[in-house]
N, C-alpha and C. Protein backbone atom coordinates (compact mmCIF):
# COMPACT_ATOMS: atom_id res chain seq x y z
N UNK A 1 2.21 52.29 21.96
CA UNK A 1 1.71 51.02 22.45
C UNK A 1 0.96 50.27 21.35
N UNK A 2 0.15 50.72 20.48
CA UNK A 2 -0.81 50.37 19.12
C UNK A 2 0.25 49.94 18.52
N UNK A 3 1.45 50.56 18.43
CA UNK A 3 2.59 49.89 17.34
C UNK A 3 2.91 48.72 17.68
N UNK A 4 3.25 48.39 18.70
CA UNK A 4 3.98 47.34 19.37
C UNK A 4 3.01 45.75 19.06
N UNK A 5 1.86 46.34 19.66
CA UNK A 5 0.62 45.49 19.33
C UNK A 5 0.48 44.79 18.31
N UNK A 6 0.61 46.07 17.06
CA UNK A 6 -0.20 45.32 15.79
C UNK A 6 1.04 44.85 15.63
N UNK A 7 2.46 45.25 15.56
CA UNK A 7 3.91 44.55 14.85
C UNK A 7 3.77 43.43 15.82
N UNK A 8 3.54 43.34 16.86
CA UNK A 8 3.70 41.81 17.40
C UNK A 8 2.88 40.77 16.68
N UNK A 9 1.15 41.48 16.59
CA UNK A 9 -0.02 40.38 15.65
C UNK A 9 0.56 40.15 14.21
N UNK A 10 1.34 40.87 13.40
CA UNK A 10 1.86 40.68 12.12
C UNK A 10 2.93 39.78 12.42
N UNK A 11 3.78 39.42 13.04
CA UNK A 11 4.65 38.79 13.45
C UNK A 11 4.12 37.44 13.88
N UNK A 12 3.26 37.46 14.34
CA UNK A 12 2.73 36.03 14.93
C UNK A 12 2.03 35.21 13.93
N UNK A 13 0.82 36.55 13.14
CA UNK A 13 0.25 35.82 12.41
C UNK A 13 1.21 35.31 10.80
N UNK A 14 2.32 36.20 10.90
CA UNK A 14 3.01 35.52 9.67
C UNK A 14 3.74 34.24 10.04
N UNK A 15 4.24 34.16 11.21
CA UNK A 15 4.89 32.33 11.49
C UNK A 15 3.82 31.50 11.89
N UNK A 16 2.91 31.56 11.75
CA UNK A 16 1.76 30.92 11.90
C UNK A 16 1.16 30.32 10.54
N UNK A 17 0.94 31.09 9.86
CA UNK A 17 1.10 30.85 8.40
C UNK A 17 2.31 30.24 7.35
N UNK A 18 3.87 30.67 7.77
CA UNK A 18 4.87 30.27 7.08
C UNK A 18 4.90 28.82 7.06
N UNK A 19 4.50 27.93 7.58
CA UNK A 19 4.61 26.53 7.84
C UNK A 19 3.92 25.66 6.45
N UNK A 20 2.31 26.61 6.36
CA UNK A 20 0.97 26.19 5.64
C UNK A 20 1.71 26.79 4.19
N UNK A 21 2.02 27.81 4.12
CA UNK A 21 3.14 28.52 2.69
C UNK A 21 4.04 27.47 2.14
N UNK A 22 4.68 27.09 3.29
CA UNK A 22 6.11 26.33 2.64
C UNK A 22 5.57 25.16 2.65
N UNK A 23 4.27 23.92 2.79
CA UNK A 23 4.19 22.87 2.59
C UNK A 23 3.35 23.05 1.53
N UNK A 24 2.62 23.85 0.54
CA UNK A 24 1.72 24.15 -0.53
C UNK A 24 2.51 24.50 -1.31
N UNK A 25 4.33 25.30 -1.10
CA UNK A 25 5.65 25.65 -2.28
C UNK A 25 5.82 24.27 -2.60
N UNK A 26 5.78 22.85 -2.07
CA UNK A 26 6.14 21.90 -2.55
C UNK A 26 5.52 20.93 -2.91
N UNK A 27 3.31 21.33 -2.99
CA UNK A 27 3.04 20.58 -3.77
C UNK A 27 3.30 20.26 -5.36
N UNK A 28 3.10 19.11 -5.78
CA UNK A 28 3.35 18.67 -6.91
C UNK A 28 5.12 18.63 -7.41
N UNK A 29 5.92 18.64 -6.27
CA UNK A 29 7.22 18.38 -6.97
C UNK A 29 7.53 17.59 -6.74
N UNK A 30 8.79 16.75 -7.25
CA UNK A 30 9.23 15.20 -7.21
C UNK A 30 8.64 13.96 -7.98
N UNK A 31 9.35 13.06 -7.11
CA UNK A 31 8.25 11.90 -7.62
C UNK A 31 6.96 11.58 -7.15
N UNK A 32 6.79 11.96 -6.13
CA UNK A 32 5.01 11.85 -5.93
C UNK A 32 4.19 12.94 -6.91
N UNK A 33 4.83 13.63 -7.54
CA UNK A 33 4.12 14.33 -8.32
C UNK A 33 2.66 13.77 -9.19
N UNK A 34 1.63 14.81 -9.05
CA UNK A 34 0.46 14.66 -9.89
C UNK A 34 -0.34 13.35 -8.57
N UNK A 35 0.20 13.08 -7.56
CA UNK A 35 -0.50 12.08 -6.54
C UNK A 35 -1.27 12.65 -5.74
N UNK A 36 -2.44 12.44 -5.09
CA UNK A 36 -3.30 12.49 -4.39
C UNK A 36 -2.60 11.72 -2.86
N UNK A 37 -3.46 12.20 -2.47
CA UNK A 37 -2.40 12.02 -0.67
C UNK A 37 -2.69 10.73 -0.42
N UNK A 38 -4.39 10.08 -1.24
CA UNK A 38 -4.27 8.66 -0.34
C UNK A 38 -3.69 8.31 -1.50
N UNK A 39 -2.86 7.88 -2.73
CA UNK A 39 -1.72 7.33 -3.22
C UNK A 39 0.03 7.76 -2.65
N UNK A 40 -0.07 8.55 -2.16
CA UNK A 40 1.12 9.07 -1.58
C UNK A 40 0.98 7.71 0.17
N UNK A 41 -0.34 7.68 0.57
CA UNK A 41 -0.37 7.17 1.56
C UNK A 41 0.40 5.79 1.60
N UNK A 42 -0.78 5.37 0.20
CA UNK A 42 -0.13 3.76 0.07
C UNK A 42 1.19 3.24 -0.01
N UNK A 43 1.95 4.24 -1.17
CA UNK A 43 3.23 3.96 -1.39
C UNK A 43 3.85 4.60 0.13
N UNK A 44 3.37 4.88 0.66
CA UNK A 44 4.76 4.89 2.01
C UNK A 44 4.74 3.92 3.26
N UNK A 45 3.47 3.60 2.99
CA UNK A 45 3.14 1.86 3.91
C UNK A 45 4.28 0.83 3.57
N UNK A 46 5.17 0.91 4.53
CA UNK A 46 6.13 -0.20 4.61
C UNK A 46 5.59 -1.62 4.58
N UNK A 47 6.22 -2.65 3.44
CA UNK A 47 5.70 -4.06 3.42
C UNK A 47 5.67 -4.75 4.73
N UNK A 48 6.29 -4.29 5.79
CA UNK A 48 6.60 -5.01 6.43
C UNK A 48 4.92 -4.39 7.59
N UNK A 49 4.41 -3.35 7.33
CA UNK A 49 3.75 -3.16 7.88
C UNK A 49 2.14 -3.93 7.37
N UNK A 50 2.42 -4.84 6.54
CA UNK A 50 1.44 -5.98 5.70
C UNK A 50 0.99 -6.65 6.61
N UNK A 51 -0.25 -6.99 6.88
CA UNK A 51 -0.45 -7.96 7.78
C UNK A 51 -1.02 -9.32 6.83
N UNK A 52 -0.17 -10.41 7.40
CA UNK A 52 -0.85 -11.67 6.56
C UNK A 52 -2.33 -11.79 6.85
N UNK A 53 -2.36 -12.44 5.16
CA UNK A 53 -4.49 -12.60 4.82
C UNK A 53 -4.77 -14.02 4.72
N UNK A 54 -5.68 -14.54 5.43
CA UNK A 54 -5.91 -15.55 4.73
C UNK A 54 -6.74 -15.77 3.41
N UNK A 55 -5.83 -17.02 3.22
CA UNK A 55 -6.84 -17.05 1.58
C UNK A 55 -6.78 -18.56 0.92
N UNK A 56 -7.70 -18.92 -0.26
CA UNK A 56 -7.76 -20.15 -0.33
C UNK A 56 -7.47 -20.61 -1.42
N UNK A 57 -6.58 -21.26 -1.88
CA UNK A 57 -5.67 -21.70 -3.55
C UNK A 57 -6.92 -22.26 -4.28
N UNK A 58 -7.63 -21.16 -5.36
CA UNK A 58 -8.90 -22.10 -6.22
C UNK A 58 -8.05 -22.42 -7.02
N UNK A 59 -7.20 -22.01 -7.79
CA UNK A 59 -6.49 -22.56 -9.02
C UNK A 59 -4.89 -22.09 -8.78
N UNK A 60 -4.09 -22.80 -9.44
CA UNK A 60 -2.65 -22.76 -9.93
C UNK A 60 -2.02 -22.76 -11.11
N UNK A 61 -1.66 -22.00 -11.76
CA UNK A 61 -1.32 -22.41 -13.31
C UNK A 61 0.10 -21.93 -12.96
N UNK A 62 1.04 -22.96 -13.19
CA UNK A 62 2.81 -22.89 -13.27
C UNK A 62 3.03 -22.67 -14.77
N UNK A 63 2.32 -22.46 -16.04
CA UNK A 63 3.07 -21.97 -16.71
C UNK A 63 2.65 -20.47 -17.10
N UNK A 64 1.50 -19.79 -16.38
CA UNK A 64 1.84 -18.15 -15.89
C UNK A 64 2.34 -17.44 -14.82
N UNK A 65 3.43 -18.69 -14.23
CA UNK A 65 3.13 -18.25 -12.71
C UNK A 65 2.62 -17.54 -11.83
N UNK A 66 1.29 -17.97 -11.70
CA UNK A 66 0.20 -17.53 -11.48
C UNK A 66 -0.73 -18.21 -10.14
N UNK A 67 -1.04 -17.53 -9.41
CA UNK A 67 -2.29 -18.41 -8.27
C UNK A 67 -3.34 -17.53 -8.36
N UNK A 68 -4.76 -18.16 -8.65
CA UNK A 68 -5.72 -17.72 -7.97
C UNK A 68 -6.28 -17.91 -6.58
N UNK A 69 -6.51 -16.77 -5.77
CA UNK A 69 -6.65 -16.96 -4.35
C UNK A 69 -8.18 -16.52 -4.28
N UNK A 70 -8.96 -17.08 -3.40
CA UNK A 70 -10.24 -16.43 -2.72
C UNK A 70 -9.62 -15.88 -1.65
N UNK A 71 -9.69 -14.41 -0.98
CA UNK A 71 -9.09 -13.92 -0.17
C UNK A 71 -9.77 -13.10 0.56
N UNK A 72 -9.54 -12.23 1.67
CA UNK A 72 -10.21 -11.70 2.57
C UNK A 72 -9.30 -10.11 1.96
N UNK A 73 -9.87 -9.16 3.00
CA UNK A 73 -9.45 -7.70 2.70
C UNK A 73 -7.68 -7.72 2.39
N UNK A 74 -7.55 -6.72 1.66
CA UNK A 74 -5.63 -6.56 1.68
C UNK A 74 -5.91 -4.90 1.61
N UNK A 75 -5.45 -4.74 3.04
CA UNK A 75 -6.09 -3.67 3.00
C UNK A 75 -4.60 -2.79 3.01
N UNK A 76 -3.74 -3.51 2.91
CA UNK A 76 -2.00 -2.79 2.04
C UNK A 76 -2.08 -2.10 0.60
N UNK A 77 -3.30 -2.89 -0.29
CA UNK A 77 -3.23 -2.46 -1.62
C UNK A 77 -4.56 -1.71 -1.53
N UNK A 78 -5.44 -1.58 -0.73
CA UNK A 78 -6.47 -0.74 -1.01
C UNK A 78 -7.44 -1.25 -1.03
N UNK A 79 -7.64 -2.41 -1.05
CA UNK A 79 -8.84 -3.77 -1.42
C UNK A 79 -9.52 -4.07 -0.03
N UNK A 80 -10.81 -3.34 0.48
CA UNK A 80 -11.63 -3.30 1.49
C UNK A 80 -12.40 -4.37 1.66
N UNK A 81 -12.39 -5.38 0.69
CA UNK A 81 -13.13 -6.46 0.50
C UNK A 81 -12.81 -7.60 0.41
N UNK A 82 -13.21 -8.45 0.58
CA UNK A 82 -12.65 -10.13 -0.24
C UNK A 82 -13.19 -10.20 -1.00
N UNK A 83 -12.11 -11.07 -1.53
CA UNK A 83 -12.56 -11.44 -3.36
C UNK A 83 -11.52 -12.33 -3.81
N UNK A 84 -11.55 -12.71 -5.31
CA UNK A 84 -11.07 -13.83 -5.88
C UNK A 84 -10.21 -13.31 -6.67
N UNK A 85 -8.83 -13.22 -6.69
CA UNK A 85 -7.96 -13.32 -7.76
C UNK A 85 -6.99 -13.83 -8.13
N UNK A 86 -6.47 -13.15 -9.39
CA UNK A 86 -4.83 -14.23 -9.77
C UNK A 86 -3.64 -13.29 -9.02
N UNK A 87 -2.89 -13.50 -8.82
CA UNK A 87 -1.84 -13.33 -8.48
C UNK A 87 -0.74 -13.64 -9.16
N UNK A 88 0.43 -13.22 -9.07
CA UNK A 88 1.79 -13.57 -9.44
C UNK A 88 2.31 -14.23 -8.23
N UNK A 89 3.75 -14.71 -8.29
CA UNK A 89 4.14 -15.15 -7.00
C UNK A 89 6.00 -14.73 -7.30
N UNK A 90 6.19 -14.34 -6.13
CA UNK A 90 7.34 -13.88 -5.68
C UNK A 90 8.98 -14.99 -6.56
N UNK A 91 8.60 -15.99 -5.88
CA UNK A 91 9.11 -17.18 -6.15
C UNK A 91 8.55 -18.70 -6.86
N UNK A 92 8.35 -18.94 -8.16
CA UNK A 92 8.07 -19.36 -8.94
C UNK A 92 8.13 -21.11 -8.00
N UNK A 93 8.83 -21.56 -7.58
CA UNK A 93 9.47 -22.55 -6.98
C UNK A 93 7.70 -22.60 -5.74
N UNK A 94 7.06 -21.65 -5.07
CA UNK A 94 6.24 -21.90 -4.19
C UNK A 94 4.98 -22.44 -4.89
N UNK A 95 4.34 -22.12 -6.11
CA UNK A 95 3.59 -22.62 -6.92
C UNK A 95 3.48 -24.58 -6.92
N UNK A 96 4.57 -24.64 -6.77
CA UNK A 96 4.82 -26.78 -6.39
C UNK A 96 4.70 -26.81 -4.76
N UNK A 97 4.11 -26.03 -4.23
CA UNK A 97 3.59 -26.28 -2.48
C UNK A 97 2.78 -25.71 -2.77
N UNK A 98 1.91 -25.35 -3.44
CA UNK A 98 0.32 -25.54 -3.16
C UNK A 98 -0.53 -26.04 -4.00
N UNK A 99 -1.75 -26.29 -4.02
CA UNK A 99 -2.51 -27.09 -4.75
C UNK A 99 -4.34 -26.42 -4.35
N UNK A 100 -5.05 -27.04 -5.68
CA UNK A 100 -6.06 -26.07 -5.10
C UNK A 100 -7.07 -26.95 -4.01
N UNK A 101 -7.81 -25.56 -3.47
CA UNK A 101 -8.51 -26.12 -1.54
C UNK A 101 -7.21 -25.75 -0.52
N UNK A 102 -5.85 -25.55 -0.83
CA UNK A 102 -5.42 -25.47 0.32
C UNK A 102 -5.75 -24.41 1.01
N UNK A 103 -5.87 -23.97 1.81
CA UNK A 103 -5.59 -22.76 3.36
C UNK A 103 -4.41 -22.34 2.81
N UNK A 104 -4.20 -20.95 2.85
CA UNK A 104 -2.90 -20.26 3.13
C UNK A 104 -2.71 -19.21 4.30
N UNK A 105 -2.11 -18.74 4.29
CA UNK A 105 -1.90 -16.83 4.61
C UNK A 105 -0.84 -16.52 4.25
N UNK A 106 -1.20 -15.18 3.40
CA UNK A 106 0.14 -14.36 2.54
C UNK A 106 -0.27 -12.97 2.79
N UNK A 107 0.92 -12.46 2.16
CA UNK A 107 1.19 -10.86 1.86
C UNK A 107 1.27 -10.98 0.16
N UNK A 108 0.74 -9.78 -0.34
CA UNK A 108 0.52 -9.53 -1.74
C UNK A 108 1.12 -7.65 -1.48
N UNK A 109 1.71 -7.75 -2.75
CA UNK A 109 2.27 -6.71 -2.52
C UNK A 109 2.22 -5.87 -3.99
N UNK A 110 1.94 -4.38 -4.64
CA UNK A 110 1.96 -4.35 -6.05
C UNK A 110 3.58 -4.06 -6.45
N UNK A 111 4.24 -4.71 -7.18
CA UNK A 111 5.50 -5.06 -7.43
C UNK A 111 5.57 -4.67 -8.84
N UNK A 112 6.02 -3.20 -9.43
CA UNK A 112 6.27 -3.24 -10.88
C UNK A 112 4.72 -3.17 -11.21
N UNK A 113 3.72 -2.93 -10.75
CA UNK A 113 2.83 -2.81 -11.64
C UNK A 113 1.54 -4.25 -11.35
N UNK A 114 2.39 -5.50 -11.20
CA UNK A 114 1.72 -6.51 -11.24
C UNK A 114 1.42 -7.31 -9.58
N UNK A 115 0.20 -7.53 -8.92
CA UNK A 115 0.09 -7.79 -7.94
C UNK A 115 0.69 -9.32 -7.64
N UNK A 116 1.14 -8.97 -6.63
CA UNK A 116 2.06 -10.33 -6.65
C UNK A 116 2.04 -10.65 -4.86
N UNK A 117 2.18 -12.23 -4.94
CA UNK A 117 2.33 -12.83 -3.62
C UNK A 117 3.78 -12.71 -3.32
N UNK A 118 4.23 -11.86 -1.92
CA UNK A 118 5.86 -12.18 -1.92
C UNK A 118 5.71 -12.77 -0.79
N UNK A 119 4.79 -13.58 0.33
CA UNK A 119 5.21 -14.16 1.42
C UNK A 119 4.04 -15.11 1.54
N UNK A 120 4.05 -16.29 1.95
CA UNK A 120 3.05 -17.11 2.18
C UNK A 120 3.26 -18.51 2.84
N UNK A 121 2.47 -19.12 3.63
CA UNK A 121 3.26 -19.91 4.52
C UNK A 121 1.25 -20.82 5.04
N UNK A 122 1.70 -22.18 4.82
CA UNK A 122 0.37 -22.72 4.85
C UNK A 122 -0.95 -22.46 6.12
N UNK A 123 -1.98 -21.97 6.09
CA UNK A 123 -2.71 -22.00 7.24
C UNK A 123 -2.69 -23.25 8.22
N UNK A 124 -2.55 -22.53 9.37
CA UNK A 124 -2.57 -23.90 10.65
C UNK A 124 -3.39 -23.78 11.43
């Protein structure tokens, strides 16, 4: 009866464990490699799961295609705060619809490295 016992508790407690084994065999391989879980987090946040920010055009420069925005949290890229920056823009062509003081709301997204506006549509 003692046999049965302990081979059942060895049995249980090893598939209990095999799960925690085989997800620690595959830290650090692939391309998330060398990532920390909240960078693993970010990059798997679908754009579409972006919620538009509002924000306010202080400056425009069309020959970096470039906007500076005063903006509220983007909390897609990690940014808990508002604050003021430049941006890139998706489409070079949206830079001639805005001007600075306007109202917006966009999605900013990090694209290649460089933070960039890919959606924006005037505040109403």
């Amino acid at each position: 009866m003692k046999t049965i016992i302990a081979t059942t508790l060895i049995a249980l407690a090893s598939t209990l464990s095999a799960p925690s084994m085989a997800a620690g065999e595959n830290d650090g391989h692939g391309a998330m490699s060398g990532m920390g879980h909240d960078k693993m987090k970010m990059q798997s946040q679908a754009p579409a799961e972006a919620k538009m920010v509002d924000g306010t055009v202080k400056k425009v420069d069309k020959a970096a295609g470039k906007v500076t925005l005063a903006h509220g949290p983007l909390t897609n890229l990690g940014m808990n705060m508002a604050m003021t920056m430049a941006f890139r823009v998706k489409d070079a062509g949206w830079l001639d619809q805005m001007k600075d003081g306007d109202k917006i709301r966009f999605v900013a997204e990090d694209l290649n490295g460089a933070l960039t506006v890919v959606k924006f549509e005037p505040a109403k």
